[in-house]
Protein backbone atom coordinates (compact mmCIF):
# COMPACT_ATOMS: atom_id res chain seq x y z
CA UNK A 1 141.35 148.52 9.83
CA UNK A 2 144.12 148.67 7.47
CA UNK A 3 143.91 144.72 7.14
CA UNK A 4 140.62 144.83 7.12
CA UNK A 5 138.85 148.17 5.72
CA UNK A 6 135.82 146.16 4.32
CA UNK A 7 135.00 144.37 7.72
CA UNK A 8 131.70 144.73 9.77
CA UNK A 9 133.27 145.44 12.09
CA UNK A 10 135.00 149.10 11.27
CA UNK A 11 132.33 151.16 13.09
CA UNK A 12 132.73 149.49 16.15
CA UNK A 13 136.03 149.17 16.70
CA UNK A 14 136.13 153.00 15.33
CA UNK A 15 134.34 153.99 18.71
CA UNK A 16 136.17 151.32 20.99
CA UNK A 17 139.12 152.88 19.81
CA UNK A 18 137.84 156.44 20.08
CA UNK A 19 136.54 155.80 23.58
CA UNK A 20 139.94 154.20 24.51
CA UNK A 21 141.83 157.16 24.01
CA UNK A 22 139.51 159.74 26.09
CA UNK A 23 139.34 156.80 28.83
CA UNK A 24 143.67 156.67 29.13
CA UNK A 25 143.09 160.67 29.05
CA UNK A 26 145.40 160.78 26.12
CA UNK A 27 142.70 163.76 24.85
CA UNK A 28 144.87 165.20 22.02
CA UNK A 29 145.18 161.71 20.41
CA UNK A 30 141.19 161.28 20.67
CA UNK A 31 140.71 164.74 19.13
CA UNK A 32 143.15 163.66 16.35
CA UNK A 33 141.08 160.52 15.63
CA UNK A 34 138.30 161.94 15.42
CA UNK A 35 138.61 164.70 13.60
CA UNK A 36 140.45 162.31 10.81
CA UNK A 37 137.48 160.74 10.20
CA UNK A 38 134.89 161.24 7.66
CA UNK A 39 132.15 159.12 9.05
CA UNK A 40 131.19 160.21 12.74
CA UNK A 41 128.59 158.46 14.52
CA UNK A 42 126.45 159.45 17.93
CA UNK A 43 129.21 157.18 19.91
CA UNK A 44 132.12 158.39 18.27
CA UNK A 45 130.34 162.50 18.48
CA UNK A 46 130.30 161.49 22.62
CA UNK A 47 133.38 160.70 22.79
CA UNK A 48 134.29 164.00 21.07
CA UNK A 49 132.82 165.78 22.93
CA UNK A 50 134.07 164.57 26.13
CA UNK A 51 137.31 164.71 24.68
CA UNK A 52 136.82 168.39 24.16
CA UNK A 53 135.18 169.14 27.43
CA UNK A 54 138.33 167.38 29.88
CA UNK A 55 141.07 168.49 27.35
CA UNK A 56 139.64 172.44 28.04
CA UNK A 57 139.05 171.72 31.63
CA UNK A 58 142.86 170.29 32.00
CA UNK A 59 143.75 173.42 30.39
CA UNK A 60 141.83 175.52 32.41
């Protein structure tokens, strides 16, 4: 994205990447993501949620 920030890509690899970090359960790094970006789709607001949801669970 760096390379590339123009691509047609961006969105989608946005969520991959989003949905990669809540799927290795590395939840503070997905939360970080996220909540660095300034466009936030329905996929990427899932995996935010989830995110949110096992990180306060794990803490529980």
């Amino acid at each position: 994205m760096i390379v590339y920030p123009t691509s047609n890509y961006v969105t989608e690899v946005r969520e991959l990447l989003s949905q990669a970090y809540v799927n290795a359960n590395n939840y503070n790094k997905a939360i970080e993501y996220i909540e660095a970006m300034t466009k936030i789709n329905s996929p990427i607001d899932r995996a935010y949620q989830k995110a949110t949801l096992l990180k306060g669970t794990e803490l529980f």
